[in-house]
C-alpha atoms as a PDB file:
ATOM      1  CA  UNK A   1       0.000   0.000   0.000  1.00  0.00           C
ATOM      2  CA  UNK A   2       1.450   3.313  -1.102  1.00  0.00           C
ATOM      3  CA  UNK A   3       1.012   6.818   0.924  1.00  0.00           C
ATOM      4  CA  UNK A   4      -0.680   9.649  -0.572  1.00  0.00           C
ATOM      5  CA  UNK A   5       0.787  11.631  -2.637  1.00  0.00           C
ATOM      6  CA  UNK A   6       1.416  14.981  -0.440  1.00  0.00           C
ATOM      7  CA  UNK A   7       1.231  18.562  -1.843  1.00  0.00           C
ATOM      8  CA  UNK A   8       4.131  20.504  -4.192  1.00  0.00           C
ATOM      9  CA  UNK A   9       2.420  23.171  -5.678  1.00  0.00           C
ATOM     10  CA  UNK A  10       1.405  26.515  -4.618  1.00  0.00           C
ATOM     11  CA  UNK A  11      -2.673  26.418  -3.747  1.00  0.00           C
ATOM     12  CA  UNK A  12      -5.069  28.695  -6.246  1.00  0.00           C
ATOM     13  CA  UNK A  13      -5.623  32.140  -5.421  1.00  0.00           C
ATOM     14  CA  UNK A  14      -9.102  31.117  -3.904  1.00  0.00           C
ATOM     15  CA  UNK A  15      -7.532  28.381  -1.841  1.00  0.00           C
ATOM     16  CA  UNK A  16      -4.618  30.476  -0.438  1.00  0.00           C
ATOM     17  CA  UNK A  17      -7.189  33.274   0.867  1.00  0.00           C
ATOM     18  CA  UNK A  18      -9.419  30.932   2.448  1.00  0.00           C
ATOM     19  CA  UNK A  19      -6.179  29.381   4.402  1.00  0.00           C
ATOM     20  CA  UNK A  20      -5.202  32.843   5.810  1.00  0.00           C
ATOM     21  CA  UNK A  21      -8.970  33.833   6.529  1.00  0.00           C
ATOM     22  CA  UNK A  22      -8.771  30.845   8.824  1.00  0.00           C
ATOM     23  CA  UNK A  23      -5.313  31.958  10.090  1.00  0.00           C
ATOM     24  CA  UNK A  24      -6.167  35.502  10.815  1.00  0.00           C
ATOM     25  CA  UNK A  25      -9.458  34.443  12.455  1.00  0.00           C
ATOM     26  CA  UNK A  26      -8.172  31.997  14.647  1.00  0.00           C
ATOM     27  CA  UNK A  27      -4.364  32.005  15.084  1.00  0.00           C
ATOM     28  CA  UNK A  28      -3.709  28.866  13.604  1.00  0.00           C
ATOM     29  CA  UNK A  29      -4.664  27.063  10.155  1.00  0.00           C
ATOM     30  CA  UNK A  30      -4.095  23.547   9.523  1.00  0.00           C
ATOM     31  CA  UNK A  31      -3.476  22.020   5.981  1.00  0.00           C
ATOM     32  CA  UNK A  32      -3.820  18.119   5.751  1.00  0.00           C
ATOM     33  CA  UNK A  33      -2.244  15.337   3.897  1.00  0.00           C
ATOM     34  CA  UNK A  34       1.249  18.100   2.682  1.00  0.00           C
ATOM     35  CA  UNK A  35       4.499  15.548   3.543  1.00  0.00           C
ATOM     36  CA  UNK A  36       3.958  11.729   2.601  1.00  0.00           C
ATOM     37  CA  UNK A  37       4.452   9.023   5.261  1.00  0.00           C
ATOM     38  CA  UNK A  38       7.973   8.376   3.380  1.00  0.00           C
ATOM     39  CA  UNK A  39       9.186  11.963   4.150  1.00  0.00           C
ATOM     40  CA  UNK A  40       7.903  12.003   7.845  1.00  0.00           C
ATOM     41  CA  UNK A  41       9.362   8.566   8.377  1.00  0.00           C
ATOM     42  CA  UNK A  42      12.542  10.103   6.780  1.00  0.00           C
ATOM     43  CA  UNK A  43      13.191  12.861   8.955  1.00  0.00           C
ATOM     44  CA  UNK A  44      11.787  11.256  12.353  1.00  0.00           C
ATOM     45  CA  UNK A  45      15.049   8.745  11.448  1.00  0.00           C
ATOM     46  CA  UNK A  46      17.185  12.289  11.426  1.00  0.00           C
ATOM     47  CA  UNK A  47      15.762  13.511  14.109  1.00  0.00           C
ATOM     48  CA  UNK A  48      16.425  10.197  15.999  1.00  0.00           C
ATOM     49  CA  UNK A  49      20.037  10.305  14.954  1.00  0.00           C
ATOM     50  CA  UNK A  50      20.438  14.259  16.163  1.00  0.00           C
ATOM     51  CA  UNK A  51      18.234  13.680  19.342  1.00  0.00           C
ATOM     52  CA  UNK A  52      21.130  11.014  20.313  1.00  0.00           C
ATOM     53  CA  UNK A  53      23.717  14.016  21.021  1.00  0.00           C
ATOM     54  CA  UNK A  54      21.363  16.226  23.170  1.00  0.00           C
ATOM     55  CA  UNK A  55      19.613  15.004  26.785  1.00  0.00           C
ATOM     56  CA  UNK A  56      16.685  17.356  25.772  1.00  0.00           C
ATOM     57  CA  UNK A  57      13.704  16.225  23.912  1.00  0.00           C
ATOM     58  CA  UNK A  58      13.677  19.613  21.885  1.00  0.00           C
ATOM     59  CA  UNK A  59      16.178  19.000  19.025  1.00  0.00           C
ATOM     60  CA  UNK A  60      17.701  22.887  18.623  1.00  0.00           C
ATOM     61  CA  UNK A  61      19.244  24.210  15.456  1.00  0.00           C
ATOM     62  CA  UNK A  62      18.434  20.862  13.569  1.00  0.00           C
ATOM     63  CA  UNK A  63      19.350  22.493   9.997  1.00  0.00           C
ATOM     64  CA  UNK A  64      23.257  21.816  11.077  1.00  0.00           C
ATOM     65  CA  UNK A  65      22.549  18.242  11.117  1.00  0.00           C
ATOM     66  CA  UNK A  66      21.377  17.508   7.517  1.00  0.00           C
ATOM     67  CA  UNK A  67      20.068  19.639   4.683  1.00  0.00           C
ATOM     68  CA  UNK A  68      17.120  17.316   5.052  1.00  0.00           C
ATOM     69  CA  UNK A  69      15.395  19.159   8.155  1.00  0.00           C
ATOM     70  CA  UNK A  70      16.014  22.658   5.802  1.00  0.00           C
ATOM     71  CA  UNK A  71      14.406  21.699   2.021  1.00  0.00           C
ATOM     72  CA  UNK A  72      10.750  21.609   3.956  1.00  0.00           C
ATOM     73  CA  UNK A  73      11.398  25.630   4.395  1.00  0.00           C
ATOM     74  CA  UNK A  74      11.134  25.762   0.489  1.00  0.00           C
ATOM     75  CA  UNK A  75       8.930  23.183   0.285  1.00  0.00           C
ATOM     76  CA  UNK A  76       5.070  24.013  -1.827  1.00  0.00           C
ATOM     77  CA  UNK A  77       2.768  24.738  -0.561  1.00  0.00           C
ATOM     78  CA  UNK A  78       4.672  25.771   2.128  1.00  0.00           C
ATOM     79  CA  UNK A  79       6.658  28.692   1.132  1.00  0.00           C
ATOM     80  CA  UNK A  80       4.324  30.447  -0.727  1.00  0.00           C
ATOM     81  CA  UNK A  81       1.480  30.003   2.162  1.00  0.00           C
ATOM     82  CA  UNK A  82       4.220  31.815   4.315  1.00  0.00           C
ATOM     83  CA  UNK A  83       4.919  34.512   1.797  1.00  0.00           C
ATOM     84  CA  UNK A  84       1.898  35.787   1.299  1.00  0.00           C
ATOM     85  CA  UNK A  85       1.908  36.256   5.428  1.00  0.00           C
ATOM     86  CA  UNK A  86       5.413  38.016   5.766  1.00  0.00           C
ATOM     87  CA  UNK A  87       6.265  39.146   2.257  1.00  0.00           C
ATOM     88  CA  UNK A  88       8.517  37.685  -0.805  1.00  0.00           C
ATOM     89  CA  UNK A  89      11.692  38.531   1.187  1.00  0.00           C
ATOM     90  CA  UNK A  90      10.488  36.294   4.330  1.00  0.00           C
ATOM     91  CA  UNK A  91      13.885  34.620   5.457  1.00  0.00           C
ATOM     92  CA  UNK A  92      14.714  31.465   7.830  1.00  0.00           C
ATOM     93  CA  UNK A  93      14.420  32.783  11.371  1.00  0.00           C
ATOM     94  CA  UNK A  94      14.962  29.213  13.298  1.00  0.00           C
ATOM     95  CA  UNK A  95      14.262  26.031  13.699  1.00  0.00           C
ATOM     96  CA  UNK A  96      13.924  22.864  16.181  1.00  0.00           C
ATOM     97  CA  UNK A  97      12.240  19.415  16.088  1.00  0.00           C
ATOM     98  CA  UNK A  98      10.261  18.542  19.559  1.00  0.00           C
ATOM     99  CA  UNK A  99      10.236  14.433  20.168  1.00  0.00           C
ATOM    100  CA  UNK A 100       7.713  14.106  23.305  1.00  0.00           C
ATOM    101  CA  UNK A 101       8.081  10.671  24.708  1.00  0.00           C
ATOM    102  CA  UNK A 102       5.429   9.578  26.935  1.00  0.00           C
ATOM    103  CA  UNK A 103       5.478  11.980  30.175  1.00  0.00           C
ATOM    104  CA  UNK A 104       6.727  15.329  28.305  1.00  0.00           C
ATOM    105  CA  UNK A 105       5.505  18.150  27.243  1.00  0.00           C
ATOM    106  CA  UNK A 106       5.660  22.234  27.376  1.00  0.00           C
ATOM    107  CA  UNK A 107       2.799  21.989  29.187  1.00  0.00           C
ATOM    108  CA  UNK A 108       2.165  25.803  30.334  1.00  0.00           C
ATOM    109  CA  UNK A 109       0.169  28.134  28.471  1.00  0.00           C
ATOM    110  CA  UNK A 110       2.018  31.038  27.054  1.00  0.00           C
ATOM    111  CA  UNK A 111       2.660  33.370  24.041  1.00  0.00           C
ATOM    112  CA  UNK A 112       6.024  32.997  22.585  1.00  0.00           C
ATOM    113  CA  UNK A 113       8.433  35.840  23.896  1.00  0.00           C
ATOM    114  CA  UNK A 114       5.438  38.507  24.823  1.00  0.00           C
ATOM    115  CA  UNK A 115       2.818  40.162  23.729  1.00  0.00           C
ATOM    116  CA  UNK A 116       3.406  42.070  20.949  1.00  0.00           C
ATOM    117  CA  UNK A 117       0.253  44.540  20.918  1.00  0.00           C
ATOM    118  CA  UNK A 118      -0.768  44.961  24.481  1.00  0.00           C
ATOM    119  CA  UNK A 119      -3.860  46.479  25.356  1.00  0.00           C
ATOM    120  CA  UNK A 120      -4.652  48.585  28.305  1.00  0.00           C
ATOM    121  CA  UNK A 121      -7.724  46.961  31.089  1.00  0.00           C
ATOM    122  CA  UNK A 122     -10.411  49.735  30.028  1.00  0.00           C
ATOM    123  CA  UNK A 123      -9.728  48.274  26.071  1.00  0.00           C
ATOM    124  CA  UNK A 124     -11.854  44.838  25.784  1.00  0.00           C
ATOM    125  CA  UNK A 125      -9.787  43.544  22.398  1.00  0.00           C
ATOM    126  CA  UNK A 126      -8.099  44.162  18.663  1.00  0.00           C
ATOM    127  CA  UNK A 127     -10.832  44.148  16.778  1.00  0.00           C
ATOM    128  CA  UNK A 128     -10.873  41.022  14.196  1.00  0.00           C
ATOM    129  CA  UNK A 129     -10.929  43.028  11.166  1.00  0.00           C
ATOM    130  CA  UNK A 130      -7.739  44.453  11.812  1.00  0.00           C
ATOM    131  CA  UNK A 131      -4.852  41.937  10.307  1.00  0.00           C
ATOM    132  CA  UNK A 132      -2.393  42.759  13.162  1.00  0.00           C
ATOM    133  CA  UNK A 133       1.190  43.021  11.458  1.00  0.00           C
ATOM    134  CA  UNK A 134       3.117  39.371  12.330  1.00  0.00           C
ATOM    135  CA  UNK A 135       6.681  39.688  12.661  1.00  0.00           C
ATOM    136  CA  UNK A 136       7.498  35.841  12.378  1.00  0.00           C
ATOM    137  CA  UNK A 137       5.694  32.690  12.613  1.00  0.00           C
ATOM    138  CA  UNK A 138       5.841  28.892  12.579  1.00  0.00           C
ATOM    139  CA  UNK A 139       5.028  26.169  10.619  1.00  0.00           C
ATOM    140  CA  UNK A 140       4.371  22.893  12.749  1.00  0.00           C
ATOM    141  CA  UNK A 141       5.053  19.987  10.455  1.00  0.00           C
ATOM    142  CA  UNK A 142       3.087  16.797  12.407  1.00  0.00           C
ATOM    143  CA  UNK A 143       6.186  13.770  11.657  1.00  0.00           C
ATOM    144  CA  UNK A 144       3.877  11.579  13.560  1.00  0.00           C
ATOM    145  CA  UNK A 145       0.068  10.574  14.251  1.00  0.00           C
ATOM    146  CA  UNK A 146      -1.237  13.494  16.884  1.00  0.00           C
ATOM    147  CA  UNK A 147      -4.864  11.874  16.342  1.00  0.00           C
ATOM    148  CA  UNK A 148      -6.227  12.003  20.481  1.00  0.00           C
ATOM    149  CA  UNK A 149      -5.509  14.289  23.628  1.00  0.00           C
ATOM    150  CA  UNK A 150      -3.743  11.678  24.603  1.00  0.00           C
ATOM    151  CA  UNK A 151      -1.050  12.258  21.890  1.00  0.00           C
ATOM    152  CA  UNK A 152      -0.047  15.852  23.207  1.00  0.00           C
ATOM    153  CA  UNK A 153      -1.058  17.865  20.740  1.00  0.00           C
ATOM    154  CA  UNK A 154      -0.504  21.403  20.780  1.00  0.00           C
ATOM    155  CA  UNK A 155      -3.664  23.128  22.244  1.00  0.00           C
ATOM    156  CA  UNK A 156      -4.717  26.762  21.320  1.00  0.00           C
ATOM    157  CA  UNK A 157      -7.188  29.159  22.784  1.00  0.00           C
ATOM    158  CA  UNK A 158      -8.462  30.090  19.164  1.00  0.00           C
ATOM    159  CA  UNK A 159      -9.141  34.018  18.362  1.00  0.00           C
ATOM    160  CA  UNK A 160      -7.216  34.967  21.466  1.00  0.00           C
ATOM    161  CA  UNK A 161      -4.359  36.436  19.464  1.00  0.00           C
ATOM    162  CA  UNK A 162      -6.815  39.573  19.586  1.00  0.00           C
ATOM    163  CA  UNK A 163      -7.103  39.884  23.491  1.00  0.00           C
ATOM    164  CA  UNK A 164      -3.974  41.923  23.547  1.00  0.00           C
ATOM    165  CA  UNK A 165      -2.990  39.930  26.574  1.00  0.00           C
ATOM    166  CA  UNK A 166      -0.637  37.021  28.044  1.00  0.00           C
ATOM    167  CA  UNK A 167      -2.452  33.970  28.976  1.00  0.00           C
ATOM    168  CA  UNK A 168      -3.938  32.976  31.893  1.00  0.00           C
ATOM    169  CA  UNK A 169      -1.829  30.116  33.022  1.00  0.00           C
ATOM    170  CA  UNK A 170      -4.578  27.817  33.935  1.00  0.00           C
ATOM    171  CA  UNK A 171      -7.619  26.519  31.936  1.00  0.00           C
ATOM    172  CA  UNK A 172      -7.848  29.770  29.262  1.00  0.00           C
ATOM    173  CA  UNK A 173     -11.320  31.358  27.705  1.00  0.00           C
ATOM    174  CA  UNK A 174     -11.390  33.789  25.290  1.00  0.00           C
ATOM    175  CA  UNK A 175     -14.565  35.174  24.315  1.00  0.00           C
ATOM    176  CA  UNK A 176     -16.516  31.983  25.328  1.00  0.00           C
ATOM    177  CA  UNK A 177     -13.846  29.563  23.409  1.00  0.00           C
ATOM    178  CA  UNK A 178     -11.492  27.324  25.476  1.00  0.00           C
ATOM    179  CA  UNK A 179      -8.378  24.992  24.722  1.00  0.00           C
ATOM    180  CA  UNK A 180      -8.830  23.132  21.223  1.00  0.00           C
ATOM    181  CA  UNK A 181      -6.403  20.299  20.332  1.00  0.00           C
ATOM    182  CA  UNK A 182      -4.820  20.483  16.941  1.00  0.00           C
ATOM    183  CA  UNK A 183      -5.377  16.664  16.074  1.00  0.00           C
ATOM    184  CA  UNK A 184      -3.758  16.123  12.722  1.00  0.00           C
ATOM    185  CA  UNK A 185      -2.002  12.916  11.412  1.00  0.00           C
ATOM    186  CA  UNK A 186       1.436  12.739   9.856  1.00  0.00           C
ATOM    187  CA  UNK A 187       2.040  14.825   7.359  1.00  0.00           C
ATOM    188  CA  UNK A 188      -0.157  17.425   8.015  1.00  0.00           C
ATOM    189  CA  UNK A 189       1.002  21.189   8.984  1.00  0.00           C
ATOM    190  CA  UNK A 190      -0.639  23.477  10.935  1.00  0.00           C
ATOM    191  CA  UNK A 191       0.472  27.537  10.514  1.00  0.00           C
ATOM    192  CA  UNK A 192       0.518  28.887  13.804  1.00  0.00           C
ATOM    193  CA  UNK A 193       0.563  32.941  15.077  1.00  0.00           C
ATOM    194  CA  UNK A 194       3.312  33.051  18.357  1.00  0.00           C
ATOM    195  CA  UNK A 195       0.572  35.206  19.789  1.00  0.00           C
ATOM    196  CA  UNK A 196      -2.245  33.298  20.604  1.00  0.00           C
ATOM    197  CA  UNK A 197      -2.713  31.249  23.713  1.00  0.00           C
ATOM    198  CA  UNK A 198      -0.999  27.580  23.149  1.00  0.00           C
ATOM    199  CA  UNK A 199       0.726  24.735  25.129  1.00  0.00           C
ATOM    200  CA  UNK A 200       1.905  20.993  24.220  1.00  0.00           C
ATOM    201  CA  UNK A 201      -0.634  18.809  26.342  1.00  0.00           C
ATOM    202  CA  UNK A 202       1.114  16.834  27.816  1.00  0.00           C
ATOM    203  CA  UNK A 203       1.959  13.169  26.160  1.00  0.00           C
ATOM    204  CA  UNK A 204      -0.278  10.466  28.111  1.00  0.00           C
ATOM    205  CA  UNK A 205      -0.259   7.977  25.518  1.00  0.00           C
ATOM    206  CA  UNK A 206       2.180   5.404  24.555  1.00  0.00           C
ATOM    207  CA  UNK A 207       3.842   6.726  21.503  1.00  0.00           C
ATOM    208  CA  UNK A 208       6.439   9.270  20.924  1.00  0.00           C
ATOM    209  CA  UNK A 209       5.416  12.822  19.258  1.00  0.00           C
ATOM    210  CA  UNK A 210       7.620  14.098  16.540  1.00  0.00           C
ATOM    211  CA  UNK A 211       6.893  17.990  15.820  1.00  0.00           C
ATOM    212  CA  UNK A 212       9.194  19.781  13.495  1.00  0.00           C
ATOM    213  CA  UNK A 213       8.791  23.968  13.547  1.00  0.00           C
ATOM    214  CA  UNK A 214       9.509  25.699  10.566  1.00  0.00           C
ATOM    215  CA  UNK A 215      10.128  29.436  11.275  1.00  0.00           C
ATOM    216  CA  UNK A 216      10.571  32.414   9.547  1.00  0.00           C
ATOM    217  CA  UNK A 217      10.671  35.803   9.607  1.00  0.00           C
ATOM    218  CA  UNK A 218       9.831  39.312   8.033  1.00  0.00           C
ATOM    219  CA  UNK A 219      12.859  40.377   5.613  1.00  0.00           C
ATOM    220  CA  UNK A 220      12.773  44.148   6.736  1.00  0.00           C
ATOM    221  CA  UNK A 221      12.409  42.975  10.491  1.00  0.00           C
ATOM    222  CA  UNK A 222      15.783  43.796  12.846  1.00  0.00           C
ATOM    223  CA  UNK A 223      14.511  42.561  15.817  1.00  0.00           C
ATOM    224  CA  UNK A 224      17.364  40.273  17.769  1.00  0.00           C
ATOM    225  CA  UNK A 225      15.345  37.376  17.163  1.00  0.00           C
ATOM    226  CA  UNK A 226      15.678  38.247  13.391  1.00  0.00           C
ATOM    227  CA  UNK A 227      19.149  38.838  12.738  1.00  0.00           C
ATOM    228  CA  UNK A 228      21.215  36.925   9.841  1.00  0.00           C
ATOM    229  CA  UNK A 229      21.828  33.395  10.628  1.00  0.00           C
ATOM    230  CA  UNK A 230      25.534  32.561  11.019  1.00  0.00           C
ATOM    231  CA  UNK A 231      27.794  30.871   9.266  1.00  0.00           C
ATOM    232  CA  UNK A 232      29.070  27.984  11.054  1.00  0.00           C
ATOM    233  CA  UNK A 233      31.330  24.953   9.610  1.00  0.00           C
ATOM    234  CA  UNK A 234      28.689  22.344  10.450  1.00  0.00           C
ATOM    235  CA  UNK A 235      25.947  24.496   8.579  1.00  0.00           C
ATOM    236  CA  UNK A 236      28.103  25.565   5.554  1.00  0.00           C
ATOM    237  CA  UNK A 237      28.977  21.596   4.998  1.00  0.00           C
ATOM    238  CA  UNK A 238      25.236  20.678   5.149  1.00  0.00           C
ATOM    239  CA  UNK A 239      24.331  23.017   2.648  1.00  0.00           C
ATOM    240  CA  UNK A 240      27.017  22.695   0.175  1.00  0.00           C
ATOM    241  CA  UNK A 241      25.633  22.757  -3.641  1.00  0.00           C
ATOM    242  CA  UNK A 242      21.784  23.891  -1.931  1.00  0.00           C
ATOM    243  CA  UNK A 243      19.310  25.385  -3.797  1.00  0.00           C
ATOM    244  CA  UNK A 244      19.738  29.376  -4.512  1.00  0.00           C
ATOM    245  CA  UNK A 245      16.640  29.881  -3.050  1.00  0.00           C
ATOM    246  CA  UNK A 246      17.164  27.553   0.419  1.00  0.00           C
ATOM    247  CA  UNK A 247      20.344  30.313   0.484  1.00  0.00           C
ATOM    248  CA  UNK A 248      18.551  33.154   0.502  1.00  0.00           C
ATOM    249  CA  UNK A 249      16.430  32.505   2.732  1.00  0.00           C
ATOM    250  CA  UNK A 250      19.184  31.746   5.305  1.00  0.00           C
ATOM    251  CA  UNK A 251      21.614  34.298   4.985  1.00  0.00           C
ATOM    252  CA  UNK A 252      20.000  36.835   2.838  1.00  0.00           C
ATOM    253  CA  UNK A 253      20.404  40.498   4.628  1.00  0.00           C
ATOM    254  CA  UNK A 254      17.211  42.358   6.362  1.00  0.00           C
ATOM    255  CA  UNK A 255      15.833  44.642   3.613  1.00  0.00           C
ATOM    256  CA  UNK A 256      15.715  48.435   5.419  1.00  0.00           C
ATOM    257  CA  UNK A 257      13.044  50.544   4.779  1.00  0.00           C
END
């Protein structure tokens, strides 16, 4: 029995808008069936191989392991999904691959880094037809079946990217909305906003979670977070003879304004 197919194009116009309505609305969009089981069993091997020479289960700066955790960034539909969110000269910002065994998890509710458009008490919320700017995002790439609570998958507070506050740190509402799983099988990706309310539930089952993060940033962004990627001996080797455009994305300058 052979896998399906997965996805290498760009999506139609109509396609792509209906993805980001779903993004903007909610903070997170996923898109089924992308990587085939072949690829996801492929780089849960590599990250098996690079999570033997750390004692953490997140797998940091993966891409100086094997060009095989970086060709995803460029991968269709991928790229052009995130282009379309942070411009044509979006570049790598970082990356790492999360392997919950049973018993992990970044189980506390958060925003990544902080809140980026705070809002004073006396101000409810953003309101949802504003696209708030996004100065980087990830892609989640699902490397294994996340299919029950059980699993850990990562839980969001949907819409609450517009509450122009952190999260509470236990049980989360927004506007009459709670925690929702992202429950998504191999394969699948899920774009995800840093700023609404998430966590990894923690793993309960009996199988390991593989969760690769694609990030990127905005090309005409100088925060610290993202500067140029540097050159290191490790990286340079892995991407000998890469694709142009796998290059540019990694070390091409910010764009000033």
């Amino acid at each position: 029995m052979t896998s399906a197919p997965g996805l290498t194009t760009p999506f139609s116009e109509t396609e792509t808008a209906a993805i980001l309505d779903r993004f903007y609305r909610d903070g997170s969009v996923l898109v089924p069936g992308v990587f085939t089981a072949e690829e996801c069993a492929h780089l849960r091997r590599l990250t098996d191989e690079a999570a033997a020479k750390t004692p953490s289960f997140i797998i940091r700066n993966p891409e100086e392991h094997d060009i095989g955790f970086l060709q995803p960034f460029i991968r269709e539909p991928i790229y052009s999904l995130v282009q379309k969110i942070l411009g044509p000269d979006c570049r790598f910002c970082a990356q790492n691959v999360i392997r919950t065994a049973p018993g992990q998890a970044i189980s506390h509710w958060h925003v990544d880094d902080f809140v980026e458009y705070p809002l004073p008490p006396e101000i409810p919320r953003w309101d949802a037809r504003v696209r708030l700017p996004i100065a980087w995002l990830s892609v989640q790439v699902a490397l294994s079946d996340i299919l029950t609570p059980e699993d850990g998958p990562t839980e969001i507070v949907p819409g609450s990217q517009f509450s122009g506050r952190d999260s509470p740190k236990e049980n989360p509402v927004w506007e009459g909305r709670g925690a929702e799983p992202i429950l998504c099988r191999a394969g699948d990706i899920y774009i995800f906003n840093h700023q609404v309310w998430h966590r990894g539930r923690p793993n309960t089952g009996t199988r390991t979670r593989y969760l690769m993060q694609l990030q990127y940033g905005r090309g005409d962004n100088l925060a610290w977070r993202l500067q140029p990627i540097a050159h290191t001996p490790a990286l340079d080797r892995v991407l000998e003879g890469a694709d142009p455009r796998l290059l540019k994305l990694m070390f091409n300058p910010p764009q000033h304004r």
